[in-house]
PDB file of N, CA and C in Angstrom:
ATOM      1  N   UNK A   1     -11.285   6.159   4.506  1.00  0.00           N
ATOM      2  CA  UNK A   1     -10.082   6.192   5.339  1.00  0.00           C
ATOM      3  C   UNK A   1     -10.229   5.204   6.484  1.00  0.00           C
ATOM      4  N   UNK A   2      -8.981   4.574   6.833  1.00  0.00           N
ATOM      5  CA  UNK A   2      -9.182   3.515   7.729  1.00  0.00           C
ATOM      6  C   UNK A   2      -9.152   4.577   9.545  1.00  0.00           C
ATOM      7  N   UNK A   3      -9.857   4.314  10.314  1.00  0.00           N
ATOM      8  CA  UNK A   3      -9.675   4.565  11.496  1.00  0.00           C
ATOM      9  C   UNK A   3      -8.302   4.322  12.125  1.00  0.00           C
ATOM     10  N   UNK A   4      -7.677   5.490  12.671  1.00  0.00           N
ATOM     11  CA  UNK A   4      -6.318   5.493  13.294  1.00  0.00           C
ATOM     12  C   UNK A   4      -5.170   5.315  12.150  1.00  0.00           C
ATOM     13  N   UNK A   5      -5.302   5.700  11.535  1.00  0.00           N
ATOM     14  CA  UNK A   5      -4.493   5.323  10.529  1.00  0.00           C
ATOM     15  C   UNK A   5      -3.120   6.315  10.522  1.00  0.00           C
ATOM     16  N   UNK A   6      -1.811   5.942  10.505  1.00  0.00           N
ATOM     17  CA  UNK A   6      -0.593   6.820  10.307  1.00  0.00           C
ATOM     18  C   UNK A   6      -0.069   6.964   9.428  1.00  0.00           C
ATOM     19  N   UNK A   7       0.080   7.959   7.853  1.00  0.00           N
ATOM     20  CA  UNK A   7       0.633   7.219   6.507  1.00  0.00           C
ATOM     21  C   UNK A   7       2.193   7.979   6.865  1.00  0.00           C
ATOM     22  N   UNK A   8       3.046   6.465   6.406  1.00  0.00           N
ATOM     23  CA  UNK A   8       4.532   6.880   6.917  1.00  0.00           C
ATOM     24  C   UNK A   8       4.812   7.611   5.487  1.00  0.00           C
ATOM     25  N   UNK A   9       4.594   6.965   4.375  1.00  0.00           N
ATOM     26  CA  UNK A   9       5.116   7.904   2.832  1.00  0.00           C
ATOM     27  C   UNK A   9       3.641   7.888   2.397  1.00  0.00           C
ATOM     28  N   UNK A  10       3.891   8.670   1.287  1.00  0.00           N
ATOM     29  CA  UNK A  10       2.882   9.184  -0.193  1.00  0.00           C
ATOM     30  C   UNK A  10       3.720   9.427  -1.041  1.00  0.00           C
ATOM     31  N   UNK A  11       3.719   8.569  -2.306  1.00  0.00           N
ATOM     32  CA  UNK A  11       4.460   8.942  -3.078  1.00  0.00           C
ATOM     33  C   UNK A  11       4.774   8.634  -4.333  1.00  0.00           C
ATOM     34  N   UNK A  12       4.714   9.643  -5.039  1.00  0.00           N
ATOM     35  CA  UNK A  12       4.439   9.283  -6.493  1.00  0.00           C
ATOM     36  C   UNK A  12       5.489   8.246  -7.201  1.00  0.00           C
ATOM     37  N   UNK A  13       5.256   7.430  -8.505  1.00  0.00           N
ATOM     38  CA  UNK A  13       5.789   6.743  -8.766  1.00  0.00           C
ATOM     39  C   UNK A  13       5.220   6.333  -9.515  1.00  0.00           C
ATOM     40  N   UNK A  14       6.183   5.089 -10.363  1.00  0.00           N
ATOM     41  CA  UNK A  14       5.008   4.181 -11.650  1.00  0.00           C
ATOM     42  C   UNK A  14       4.930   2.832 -11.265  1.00  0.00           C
ATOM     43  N   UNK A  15       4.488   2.074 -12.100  1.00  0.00           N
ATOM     44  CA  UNK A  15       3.692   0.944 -11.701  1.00  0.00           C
ATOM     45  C   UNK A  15       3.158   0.601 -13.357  1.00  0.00           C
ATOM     46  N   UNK A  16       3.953  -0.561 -13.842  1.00  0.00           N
ATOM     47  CA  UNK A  16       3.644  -1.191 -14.777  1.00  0.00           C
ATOM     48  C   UNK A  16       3.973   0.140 -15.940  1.00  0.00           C
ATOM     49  N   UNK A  17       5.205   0.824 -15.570  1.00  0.00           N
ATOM     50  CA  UNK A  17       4.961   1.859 -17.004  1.00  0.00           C
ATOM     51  C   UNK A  17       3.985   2.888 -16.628  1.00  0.00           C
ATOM     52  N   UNK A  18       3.382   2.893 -15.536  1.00  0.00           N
ATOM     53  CA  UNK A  18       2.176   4.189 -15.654  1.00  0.00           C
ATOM     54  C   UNK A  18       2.556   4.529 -14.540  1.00  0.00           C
ATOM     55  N   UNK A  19       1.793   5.648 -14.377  1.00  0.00           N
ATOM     56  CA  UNK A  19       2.070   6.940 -13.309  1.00  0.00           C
ATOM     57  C   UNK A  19       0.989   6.419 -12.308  1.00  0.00           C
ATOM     58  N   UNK A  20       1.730   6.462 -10.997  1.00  0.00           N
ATOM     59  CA  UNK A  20       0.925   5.542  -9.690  1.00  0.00           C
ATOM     60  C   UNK A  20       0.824   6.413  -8.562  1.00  0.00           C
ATOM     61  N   UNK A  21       0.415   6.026  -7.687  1.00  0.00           N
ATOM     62  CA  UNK A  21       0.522   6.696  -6.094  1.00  0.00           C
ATOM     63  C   UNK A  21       0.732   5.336  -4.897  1.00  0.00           C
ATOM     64  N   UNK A  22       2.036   5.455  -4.559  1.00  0.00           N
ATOM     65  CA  UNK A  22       2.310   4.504  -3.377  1.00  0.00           C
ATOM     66  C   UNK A  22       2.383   5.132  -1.677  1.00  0.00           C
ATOM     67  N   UNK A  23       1.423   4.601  -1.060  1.00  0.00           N
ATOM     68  CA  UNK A  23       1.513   4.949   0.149  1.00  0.00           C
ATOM     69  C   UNK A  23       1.858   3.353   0.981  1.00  0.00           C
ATOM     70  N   UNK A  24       2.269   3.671   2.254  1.00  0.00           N
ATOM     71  CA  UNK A  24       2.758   3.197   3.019  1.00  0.00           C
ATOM     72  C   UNK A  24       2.020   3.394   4.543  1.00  0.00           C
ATOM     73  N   UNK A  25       1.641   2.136   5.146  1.00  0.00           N
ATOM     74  CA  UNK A  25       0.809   3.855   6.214  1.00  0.00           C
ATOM     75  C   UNK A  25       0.878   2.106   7.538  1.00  0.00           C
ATOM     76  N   UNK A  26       0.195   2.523   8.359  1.00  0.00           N
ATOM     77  CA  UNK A  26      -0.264   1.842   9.065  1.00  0.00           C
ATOM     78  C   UNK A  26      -1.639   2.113   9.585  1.00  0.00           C
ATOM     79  N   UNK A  27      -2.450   1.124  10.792  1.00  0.00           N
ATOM     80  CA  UNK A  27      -3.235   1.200  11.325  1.00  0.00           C
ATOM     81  C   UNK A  27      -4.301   0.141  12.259  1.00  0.00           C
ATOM     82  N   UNK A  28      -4.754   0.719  13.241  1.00  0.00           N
ATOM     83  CA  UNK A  28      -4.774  -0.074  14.116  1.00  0.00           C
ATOM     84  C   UNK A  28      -6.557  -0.422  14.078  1.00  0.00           C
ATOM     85  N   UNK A  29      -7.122  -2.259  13.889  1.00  0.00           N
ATOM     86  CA  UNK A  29      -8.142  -2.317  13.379  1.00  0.00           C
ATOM     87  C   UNK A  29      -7.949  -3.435  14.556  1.00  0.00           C
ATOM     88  N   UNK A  30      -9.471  -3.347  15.147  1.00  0.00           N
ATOM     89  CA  UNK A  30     -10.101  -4.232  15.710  1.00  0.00           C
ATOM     90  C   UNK A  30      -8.843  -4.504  17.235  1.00  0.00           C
ATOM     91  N   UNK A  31      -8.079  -3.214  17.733  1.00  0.00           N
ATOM     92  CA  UNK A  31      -6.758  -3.621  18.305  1.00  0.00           C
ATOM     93  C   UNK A  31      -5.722  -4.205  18.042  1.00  0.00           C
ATOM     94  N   UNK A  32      -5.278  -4.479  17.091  1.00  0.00           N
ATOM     95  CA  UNK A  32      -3.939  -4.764  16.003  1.00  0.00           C
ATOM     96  C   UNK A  32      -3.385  -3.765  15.166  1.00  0.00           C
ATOM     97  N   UNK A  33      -1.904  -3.554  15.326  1.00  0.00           N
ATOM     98  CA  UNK A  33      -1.827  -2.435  14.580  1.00  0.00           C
ATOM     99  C   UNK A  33      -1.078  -3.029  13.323  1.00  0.00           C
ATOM    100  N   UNK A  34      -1.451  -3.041  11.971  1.00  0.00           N
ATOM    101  CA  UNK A  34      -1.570  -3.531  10.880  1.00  0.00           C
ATOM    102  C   UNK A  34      -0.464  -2.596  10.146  1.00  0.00           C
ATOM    103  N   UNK A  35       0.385  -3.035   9.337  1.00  0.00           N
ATOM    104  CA  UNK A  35       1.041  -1.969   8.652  1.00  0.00           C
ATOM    105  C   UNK A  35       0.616  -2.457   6.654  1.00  0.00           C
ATOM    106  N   UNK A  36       0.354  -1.390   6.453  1.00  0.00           N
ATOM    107  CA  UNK A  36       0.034  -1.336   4.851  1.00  0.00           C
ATOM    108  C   UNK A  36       0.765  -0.743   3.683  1.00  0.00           C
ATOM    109  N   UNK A  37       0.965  -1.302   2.307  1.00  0.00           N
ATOM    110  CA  UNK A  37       1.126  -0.581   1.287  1.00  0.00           C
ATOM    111  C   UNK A  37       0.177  -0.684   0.110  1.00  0.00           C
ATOM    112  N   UNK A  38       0.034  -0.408  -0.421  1.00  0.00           N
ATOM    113  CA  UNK A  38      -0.784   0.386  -1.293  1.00  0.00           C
ATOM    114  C   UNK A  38      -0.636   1.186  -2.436  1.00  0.00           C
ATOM    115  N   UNK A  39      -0.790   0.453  -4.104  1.00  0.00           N
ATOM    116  CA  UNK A  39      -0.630   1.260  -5.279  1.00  0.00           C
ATOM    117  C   UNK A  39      -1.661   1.380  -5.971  1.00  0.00           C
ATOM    118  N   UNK A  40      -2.219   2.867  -6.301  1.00  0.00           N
ATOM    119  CA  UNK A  40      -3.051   3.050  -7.134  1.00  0.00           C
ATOM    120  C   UNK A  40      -2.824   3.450  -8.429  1.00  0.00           C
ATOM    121  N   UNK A  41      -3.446   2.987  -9.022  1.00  0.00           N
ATOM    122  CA  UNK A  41      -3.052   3.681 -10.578  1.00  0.00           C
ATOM    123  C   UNK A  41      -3.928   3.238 -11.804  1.00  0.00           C
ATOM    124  N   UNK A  42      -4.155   4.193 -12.530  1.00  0.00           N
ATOM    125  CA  UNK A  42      -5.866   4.254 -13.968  1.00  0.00           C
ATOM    126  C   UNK A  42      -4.969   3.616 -14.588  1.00  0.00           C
ATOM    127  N   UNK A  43      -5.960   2.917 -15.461  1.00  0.00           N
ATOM    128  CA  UNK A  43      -5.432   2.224 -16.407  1.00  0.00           C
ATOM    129  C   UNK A  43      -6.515   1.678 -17.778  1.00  0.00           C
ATOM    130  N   UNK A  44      -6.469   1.968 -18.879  1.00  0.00           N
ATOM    131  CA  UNK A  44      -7.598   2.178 -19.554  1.00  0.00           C
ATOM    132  C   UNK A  44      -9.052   2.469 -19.039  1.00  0.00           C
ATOM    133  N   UNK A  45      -8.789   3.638 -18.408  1.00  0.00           N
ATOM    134  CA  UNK A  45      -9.990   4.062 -17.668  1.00  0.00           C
ATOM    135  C   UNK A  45     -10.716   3.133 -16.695  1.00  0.00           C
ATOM    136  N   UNK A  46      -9.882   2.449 -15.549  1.00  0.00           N
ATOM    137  CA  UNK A  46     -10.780   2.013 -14.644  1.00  0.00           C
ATOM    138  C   UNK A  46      -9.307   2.044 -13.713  1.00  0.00           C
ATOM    139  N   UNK A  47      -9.940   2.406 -12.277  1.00  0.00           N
ATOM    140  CA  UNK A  47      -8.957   2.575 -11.426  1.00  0.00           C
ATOM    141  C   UNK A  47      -8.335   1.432 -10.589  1.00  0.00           C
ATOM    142  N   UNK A  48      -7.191   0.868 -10.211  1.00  0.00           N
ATOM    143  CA  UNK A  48      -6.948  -0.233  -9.171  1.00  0.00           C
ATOM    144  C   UNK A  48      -6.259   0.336  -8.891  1.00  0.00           C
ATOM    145  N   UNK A  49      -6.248  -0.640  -6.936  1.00  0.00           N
ATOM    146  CA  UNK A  49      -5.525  -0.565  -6.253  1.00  0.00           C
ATOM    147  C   UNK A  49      -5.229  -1.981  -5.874  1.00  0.00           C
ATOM    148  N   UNK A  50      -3.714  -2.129  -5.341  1.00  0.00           N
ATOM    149  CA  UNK A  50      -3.194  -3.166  -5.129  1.00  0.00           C
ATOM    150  C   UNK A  50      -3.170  -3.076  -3.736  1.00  0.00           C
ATOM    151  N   UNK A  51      -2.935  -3.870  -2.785  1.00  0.00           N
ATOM    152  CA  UNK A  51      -3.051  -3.856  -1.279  1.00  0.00           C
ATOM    153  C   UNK A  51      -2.384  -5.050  -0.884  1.00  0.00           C
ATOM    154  N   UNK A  52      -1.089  -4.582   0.220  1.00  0.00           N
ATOM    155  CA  UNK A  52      -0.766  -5.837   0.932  1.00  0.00           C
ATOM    156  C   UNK A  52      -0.366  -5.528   2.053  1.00  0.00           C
ATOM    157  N   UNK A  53      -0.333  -6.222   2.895  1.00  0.00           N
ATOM    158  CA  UNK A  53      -0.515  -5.707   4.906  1.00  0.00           C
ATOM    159  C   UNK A  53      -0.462  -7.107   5.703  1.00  0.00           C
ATOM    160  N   UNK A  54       0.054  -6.566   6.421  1.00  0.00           N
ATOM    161  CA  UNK A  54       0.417  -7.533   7.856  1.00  0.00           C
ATOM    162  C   UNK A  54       0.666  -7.058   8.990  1.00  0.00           C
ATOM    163  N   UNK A  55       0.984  -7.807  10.073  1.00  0.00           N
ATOM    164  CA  UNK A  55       0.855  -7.068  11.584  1.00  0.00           C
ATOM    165  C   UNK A  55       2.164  -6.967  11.903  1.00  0.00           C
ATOM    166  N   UNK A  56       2.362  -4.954  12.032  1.00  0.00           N
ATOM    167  CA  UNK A  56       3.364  -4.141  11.531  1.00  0.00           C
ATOM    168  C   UNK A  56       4.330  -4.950  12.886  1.00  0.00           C
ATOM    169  N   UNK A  57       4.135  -5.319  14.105  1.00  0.00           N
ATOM    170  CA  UNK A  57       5.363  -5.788  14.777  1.00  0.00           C
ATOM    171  C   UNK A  57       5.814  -6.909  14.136  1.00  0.00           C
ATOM    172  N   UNK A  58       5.521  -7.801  13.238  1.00  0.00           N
ATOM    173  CA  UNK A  58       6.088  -8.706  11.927  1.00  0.00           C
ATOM    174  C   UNK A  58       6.357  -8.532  10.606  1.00  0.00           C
ATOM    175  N   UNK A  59       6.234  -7.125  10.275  1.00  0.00           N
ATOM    176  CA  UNK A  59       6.568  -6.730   9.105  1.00  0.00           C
ATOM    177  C   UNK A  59       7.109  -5.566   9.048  1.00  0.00           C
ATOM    178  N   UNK A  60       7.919  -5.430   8.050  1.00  0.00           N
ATOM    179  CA  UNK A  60       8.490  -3.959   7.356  1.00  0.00           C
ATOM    180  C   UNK A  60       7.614  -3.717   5.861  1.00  0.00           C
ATOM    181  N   UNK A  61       7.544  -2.355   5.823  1.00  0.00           N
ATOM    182  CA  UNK A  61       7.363  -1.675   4.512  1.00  0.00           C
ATOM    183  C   UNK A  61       7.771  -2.954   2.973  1.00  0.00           C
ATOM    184  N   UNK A  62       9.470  -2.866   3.370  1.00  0.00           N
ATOM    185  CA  UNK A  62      10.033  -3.689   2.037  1.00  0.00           C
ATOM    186  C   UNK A  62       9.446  -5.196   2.022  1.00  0.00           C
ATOM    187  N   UNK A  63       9.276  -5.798   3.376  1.00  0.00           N
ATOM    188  CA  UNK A  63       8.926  -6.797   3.165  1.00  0.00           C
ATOM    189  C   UNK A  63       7.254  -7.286   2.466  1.00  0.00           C
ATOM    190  N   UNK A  64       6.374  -5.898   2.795  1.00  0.00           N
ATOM    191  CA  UNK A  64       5.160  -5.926   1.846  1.00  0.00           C
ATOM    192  C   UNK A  64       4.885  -6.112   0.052  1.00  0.00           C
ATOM    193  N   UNK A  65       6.247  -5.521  -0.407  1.00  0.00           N
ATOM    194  CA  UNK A  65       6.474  -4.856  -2.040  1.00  0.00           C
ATOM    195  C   UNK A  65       6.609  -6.333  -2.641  1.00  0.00           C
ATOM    196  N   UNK A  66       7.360  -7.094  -2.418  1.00  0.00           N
ATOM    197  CA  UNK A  66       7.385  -8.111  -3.509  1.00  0.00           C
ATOM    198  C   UNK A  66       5.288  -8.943  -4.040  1.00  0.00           C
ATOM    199  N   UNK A  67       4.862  -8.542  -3.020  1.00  0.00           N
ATOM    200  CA  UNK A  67       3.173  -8.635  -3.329  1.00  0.00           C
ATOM    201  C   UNK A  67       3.133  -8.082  -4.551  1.00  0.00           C
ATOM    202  N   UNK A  68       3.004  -6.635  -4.002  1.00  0.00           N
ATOM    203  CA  UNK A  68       2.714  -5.399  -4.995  1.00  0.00           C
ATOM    204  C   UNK A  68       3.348  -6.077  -6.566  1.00  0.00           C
ATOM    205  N   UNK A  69       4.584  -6.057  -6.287  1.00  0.00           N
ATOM    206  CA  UNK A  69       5.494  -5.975  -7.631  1.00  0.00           C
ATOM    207  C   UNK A  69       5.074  -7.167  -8.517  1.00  0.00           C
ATOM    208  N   UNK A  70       4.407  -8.397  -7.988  1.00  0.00           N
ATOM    209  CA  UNK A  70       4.017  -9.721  -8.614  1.00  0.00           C
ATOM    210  C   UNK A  70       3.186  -9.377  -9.903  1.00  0.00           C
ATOM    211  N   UNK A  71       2.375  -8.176  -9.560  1.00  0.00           N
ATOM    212  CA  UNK A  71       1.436  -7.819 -10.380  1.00  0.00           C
ATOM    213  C   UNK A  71       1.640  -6.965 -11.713  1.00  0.00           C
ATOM    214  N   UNK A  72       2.817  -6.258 -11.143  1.00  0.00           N
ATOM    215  CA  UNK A  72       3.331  -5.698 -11.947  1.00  0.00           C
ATOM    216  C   UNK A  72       4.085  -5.882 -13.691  1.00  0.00           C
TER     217      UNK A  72
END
């Protein structure tokens, strides 16, 4: 778990056809408060997570997802 961390959602969902977990959260590292999203999800038995973040007074939530979704 990241230190100071606030998760704004948790929430289930899919991701490539499979069953995922998307959180949304923020947190404040090294004095910056960073805002994050985040999809996990198994996939022939090995787990990933996707991760994309920026410094939350320059970013929104939606503006993180098109990362995420590239992969998808």
């Amino acid at each position: 778990a990241l230190p100071q961390a606030i998760v704004e959602t948790d929430d289930e969902t899919t991701f490539g056809g499979l069953p995922a977990r998307r959180t949304r959260f923020t947190a404040v590292i090294e004095g910056s408060n960073f805002r994050y999203v985040r999809v996990v999800f198994l996939r022939e038995g090995h787990l990933y997570q996707l991760m994309s973040w920026g410094l939350a007074a320059n970013t929104t939530p939606e503006e993180r997802e098109p990362f995420i979704a590239a992969f998808s």
